[in-house]
Every structure is written in structure tokens, then in C-alpha cells.
N, C-alpha and C. Protein backbone atom coordinates (compact mmCIF):
# COMPACT_ATOMS: atom_id res chain seq x y z
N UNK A 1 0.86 -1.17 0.00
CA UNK A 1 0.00 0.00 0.00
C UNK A 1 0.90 1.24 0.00
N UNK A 2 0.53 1.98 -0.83
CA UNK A 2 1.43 3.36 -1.06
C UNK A 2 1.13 4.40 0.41
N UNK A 3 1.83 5.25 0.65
CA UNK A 3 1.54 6.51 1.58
C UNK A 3 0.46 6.95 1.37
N UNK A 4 0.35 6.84 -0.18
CA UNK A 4 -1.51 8.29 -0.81
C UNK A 4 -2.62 7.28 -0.23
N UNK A 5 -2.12 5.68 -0.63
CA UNK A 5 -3.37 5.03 -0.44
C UNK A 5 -3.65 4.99 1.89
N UNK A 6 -2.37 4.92 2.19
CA UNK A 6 -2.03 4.78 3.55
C UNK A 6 -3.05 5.74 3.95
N UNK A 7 -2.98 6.82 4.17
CA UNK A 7 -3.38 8.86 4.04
C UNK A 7 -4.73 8.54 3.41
N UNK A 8 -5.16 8.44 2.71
CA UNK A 8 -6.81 8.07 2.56
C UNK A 8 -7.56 7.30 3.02
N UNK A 9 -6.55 6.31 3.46
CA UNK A 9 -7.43 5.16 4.29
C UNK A 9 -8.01 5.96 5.78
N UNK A 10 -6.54 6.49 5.91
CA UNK A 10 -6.59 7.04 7.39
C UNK A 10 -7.57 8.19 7.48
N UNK A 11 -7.58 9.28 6.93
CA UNK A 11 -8.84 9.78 6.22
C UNK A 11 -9.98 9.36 6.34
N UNK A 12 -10.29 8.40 5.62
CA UNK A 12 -12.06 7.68 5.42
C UNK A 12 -11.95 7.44 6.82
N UNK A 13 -11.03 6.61 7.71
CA UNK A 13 -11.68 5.82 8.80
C UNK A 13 -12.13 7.30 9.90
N UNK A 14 -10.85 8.30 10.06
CA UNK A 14 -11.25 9.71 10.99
C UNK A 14 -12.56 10.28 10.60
N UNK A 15 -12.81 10.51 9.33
CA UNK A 15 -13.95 10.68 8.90
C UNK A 15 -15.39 10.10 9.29
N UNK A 16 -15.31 8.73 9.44
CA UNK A 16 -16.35 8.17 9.45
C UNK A 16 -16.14 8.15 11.04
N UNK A 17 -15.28 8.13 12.08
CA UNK A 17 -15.48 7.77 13.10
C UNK A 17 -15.76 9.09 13.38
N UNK A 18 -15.69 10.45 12.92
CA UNK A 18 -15.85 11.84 13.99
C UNK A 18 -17.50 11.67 13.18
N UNK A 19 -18.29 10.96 12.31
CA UNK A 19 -19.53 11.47 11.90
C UNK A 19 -20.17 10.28 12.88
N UNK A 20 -19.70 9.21 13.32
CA UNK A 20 -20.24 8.44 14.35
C UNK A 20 -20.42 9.00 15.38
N UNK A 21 -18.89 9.81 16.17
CA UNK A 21 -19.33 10.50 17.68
C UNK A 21 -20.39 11.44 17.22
N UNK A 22 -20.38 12.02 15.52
CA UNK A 22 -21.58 13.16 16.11
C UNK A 22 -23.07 12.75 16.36
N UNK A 23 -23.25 11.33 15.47
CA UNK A 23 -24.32 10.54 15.28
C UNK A 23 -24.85 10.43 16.55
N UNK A 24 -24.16 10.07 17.58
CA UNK A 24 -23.63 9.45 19.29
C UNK A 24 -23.70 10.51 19.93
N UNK A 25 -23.78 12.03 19.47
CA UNK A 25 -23.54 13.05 20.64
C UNK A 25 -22.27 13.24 21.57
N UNK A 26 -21.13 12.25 21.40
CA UNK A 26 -19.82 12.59 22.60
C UNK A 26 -19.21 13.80 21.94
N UNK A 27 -19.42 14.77 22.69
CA UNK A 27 -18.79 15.63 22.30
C UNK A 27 -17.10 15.88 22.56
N UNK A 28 -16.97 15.33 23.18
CA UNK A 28 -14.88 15.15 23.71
C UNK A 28 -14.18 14.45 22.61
N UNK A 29 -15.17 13.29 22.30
CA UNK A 29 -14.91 12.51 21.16
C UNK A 29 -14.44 13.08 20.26
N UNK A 30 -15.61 13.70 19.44
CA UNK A 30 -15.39 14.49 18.18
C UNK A 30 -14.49 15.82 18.39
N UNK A 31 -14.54 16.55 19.63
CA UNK A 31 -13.26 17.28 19.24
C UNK A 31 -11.61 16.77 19.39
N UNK A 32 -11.60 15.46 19.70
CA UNK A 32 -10.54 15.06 19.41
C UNK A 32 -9.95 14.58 18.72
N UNK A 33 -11.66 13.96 17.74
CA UNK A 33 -11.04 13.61 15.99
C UNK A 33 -10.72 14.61 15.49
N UNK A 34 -11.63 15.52 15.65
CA UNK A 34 -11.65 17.22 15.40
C UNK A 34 -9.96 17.69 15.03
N UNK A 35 -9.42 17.66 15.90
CA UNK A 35 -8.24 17.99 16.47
C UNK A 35 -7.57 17.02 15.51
N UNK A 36 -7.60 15.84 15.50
CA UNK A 36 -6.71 14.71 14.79
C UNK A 36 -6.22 15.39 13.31
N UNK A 37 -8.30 15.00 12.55
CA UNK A 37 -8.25 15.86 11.44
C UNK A 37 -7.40 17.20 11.17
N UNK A 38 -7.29 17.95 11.73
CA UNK A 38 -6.57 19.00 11.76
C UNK A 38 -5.30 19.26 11.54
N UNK A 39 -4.70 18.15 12.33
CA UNK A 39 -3.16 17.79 12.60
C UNK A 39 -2.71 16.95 11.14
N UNK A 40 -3.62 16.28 10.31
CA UNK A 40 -2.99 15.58 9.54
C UNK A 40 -2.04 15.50 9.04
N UNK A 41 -1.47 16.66 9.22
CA UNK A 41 0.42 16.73 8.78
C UNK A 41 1.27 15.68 9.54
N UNK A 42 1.02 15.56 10.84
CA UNK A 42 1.34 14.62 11.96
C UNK A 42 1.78 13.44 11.11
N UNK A 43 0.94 12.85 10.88
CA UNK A 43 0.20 12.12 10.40
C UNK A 43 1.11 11.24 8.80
N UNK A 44 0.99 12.28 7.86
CA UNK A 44 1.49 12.20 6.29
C UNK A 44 3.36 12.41 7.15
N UNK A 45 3.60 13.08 8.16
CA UNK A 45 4.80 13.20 8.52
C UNK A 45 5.57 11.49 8.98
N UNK A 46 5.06 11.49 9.65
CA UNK A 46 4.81 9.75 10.22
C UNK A 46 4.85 8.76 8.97
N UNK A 47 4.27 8.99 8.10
CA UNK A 47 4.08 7.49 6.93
C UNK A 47 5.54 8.01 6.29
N UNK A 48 6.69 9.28 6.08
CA UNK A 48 7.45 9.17 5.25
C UNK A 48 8.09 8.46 6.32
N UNK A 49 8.60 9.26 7.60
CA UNK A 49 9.58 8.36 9.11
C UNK A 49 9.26 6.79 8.54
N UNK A 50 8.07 6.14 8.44
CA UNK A 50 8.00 4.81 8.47
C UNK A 50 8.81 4.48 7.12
N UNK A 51 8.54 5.13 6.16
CA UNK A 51 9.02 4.71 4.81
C UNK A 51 10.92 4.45 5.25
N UNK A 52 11.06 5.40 5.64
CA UNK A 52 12.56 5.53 5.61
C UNK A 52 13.16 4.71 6.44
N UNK A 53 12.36 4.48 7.50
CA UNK A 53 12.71 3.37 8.46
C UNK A 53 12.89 2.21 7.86
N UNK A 54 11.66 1.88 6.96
CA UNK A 54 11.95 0.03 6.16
C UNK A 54 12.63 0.53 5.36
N UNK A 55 13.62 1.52 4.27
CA UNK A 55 14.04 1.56 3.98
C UNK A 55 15.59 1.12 4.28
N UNK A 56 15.87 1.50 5.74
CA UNK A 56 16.82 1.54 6.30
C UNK A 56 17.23 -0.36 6.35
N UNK A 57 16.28 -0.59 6.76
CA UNK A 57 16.09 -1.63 7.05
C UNK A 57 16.08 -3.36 6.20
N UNK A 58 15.68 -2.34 5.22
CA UNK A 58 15.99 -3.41 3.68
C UNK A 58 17.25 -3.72 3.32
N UNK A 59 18.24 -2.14 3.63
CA UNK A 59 19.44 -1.68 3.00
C UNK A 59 20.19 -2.71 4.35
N UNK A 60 19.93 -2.71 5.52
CA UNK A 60 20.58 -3.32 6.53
C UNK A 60 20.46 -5.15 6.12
N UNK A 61 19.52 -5.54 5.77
CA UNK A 61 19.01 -7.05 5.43
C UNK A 61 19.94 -6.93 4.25
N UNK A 62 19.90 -6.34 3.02
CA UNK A 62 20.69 -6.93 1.83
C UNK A 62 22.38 -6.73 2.60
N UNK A 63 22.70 -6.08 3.35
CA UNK A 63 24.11 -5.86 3.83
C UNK A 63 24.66 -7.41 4.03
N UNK A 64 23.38 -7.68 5.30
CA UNK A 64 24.03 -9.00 5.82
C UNK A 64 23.82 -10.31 4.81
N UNK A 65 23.04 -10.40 3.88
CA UNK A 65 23.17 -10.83 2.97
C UNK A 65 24.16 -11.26 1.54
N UNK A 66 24.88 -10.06 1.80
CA UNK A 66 25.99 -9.97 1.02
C UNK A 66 27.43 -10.24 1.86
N UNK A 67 27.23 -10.51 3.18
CA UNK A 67 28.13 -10.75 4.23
C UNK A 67 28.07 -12.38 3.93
N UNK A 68 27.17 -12.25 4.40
CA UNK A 68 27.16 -13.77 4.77
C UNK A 68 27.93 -14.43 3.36
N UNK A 69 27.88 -14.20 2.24
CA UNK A 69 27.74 -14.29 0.79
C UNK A 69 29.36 -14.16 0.69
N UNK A 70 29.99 -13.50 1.14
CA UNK A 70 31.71 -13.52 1.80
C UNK A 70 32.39 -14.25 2.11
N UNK A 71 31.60 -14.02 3.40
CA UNK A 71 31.89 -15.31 4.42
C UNK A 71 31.99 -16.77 3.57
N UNK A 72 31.24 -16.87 3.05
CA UNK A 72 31.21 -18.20 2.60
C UNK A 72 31.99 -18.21 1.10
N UNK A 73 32.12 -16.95 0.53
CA UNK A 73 33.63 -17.46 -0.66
C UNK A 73 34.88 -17.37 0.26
N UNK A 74 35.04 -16.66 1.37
CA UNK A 74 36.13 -16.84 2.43
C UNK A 74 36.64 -18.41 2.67
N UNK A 75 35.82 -18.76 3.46
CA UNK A 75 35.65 -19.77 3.56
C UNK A 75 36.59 -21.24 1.84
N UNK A 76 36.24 -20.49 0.68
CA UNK A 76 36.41 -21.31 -0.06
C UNK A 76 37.71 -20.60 -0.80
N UNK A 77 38.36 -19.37 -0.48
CA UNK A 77 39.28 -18.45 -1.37
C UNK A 77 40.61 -19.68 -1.14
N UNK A 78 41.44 -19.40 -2.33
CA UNK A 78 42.26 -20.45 -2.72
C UNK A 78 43.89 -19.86 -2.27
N UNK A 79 43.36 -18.60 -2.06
CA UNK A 79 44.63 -17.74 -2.15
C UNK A 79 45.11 -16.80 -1.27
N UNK A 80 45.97 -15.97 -0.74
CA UNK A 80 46.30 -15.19 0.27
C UNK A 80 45.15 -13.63 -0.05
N UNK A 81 45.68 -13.84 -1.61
CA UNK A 81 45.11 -12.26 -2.50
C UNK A 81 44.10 -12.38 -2.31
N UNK A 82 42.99 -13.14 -2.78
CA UNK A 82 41.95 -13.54 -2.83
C UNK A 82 41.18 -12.49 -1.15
N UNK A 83 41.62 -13.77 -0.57
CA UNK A 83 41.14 -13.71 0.98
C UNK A 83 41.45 -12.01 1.25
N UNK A 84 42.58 -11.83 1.17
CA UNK A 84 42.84 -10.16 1.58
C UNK A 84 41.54 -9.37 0.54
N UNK A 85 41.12 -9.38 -0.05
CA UNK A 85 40.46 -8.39 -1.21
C UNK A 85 38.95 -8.78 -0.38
N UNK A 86 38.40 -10.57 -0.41
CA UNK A 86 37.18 -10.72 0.46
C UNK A 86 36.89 -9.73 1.40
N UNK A 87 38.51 -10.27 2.60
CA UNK A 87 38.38 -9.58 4.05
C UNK A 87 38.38 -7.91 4.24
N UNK A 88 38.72 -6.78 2.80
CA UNK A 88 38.60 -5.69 2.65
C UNK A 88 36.74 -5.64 2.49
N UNK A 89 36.75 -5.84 1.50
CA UNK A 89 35.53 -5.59 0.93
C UNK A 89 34.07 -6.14 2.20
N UNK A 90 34.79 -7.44 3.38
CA UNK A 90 34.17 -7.37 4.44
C UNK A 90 33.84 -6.40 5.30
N UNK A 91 34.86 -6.05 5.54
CA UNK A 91 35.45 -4.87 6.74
C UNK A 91 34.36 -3.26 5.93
N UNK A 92 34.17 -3.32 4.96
CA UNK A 92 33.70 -2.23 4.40
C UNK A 92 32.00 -2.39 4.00
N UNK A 93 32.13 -3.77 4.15
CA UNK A 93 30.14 -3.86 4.72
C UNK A 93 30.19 -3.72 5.96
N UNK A 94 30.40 -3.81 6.93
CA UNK A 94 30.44 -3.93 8.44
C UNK A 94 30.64 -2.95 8.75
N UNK A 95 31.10 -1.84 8.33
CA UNK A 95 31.45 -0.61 8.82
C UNK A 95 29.91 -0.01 7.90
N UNK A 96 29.53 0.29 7.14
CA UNK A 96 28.47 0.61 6.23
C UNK A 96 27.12 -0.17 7.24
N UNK A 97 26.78 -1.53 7.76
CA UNK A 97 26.28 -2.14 8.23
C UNK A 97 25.97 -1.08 9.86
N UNK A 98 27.36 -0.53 10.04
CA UNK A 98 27.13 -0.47 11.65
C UNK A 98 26.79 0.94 11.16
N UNK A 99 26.92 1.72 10.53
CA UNK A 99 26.46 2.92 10.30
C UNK A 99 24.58 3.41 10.12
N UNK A 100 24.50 2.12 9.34
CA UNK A 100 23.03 1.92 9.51
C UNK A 100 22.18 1.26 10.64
N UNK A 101 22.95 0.94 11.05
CA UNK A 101 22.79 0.23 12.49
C UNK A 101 23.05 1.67 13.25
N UNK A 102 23.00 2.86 13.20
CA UNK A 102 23.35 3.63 14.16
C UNK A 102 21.98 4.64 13.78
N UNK A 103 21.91 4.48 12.48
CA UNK A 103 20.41 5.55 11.74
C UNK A 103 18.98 4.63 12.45
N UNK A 104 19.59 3.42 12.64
CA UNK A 104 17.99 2.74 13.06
C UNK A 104 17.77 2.93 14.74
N UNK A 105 19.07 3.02 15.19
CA UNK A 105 18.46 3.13 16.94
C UNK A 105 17.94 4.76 16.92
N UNK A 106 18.67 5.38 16.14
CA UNK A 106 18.24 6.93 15.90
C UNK A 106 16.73 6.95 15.56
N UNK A 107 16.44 6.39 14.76
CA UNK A 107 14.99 6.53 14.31
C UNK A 107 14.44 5.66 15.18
N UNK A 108 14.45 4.54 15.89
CA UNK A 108 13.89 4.08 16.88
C UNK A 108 13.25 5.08 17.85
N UNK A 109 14.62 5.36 18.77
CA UNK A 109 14.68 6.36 19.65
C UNK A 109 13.64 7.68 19.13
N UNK A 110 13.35 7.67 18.35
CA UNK A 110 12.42 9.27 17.71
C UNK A 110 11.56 8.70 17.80
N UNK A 111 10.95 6.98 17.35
CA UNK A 111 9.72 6.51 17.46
C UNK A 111 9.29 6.38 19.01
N UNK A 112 10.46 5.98 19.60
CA UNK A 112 9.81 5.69 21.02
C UNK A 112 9.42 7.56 21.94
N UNK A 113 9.76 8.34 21.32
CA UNK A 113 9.32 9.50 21.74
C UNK A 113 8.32 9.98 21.49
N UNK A 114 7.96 9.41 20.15
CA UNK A 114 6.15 9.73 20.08
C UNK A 114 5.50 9.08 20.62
N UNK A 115 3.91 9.76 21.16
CA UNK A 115 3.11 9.51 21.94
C UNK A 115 2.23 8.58 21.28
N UNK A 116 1.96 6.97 21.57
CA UNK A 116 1.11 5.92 20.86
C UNK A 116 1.57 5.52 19.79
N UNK A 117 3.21 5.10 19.89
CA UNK A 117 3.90 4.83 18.89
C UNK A 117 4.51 3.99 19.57
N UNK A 118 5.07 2.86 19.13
CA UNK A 118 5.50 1.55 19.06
C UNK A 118 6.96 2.00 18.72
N UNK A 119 8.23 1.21 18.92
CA UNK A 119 9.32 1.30 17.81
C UNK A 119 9.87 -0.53 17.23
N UNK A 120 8.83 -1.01 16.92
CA UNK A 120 8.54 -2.40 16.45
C UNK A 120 9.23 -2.63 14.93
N UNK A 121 10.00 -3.22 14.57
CA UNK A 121 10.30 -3.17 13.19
C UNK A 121 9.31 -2.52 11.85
N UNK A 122 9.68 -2.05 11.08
CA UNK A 122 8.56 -2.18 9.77
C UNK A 122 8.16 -1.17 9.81
């Protein structure tokens, strides 16, 4: 599901739930969808943070992927050269690896500061 489709969903459902409290009479209710509605920047702000987060996160999965993928011609290199060029080109995912590993506790840490926010993978 795209952000536009994300953002409309979220939309229809505020929508339909602030025309329920009015249906219902709670008035605290509806000014706090009230209020929600309003804020929607919040909101469209939040779905890019998430984007960039699985982004981060994809880029961290193909890393170790391509590690592991090393590791195991390491494992099979025939030669001193060989192995030295692997164990560079290791050392230079792992450093790239821990860097993104440093953007995700960052963005964690920002998730766990918002209020009714999770910092759960994804």
C-alpha cells in the first residue's frame, strides 16, 4: 500500500469515526477527531519516518546478505590475495552495516518518543 493510499485510508476511517461521535452526541470525542483531522500533517509526517525506516532496514538485510555471501567465498578463497580483497571488501560492509545500524536506533529512539507509537520493526 502506497503513503496516498495509507493517508486516505486514514482519512475515510477519521472521517467516518468523527460522523459516528456526532451521530452518538460525545462531544470530547469528536473534538478530538476534530483535532486529529486537523493535525494531519502529523500524520502524512509519520508514513514518510516509516518509509525511511523500512528503507533503512531493507538496506541493513541486503548488507548481511551480502556478508554472509563472503563469508562463505572466504571460507572457499584459494589464495592469500583472494582472501585479503574478500576480508577488505568485508570490513567495508560492516562498517556501512554499523552505520546503519546507528540511523535505526536513531529513528527508533524518535519513534519511542512519540506519543502511541510503538518502535517495532517495519
Amino acid at each position: 500500500m502506497t503513503n496516498a493510499q495509507k493517508y486516505a485510508q486514514w482519512m475515510d476511517d477519521q472521517l467516518d469515526l468523527y460522523n459516528y461521535a456526532v451521530r452518538i452526541g460525545d462531544d470530547p470525542w469528536r473534538r478530538e477527531l476534530l483535532q486529529q483531522l486537523q493535525d494531519k500533517e502529523s500524520f502524512q509526517e509519520q508514513l514518510l519516518r516509516d518509509e525511511a525506516r523500512s528503507k533503512l532496514w531493507s538496506e541493513f538485510e541486503e548488507i548481511n546478505r551480502r556478508l554472509e555471501g563472503l563469508y562463505g567465498r572466504l571460507k572457499e578463497a584459494e589464495n592469500d590475495e583472494i582472501r585479503a580483497r574478500l576480508w577488505e571488501a568485508a570490513w567495508k560492509l560492516r562498517k556501512e552495516r554499523s552505520r546503519l545500524a546507528a540511523r535505526l536506533r536513531q529513528s527508533a529512539e524518535e519513534v519511542s518518543r512519540q506519543p502511541g507509537r510503538s518502535s517495532l520493526k517495519g
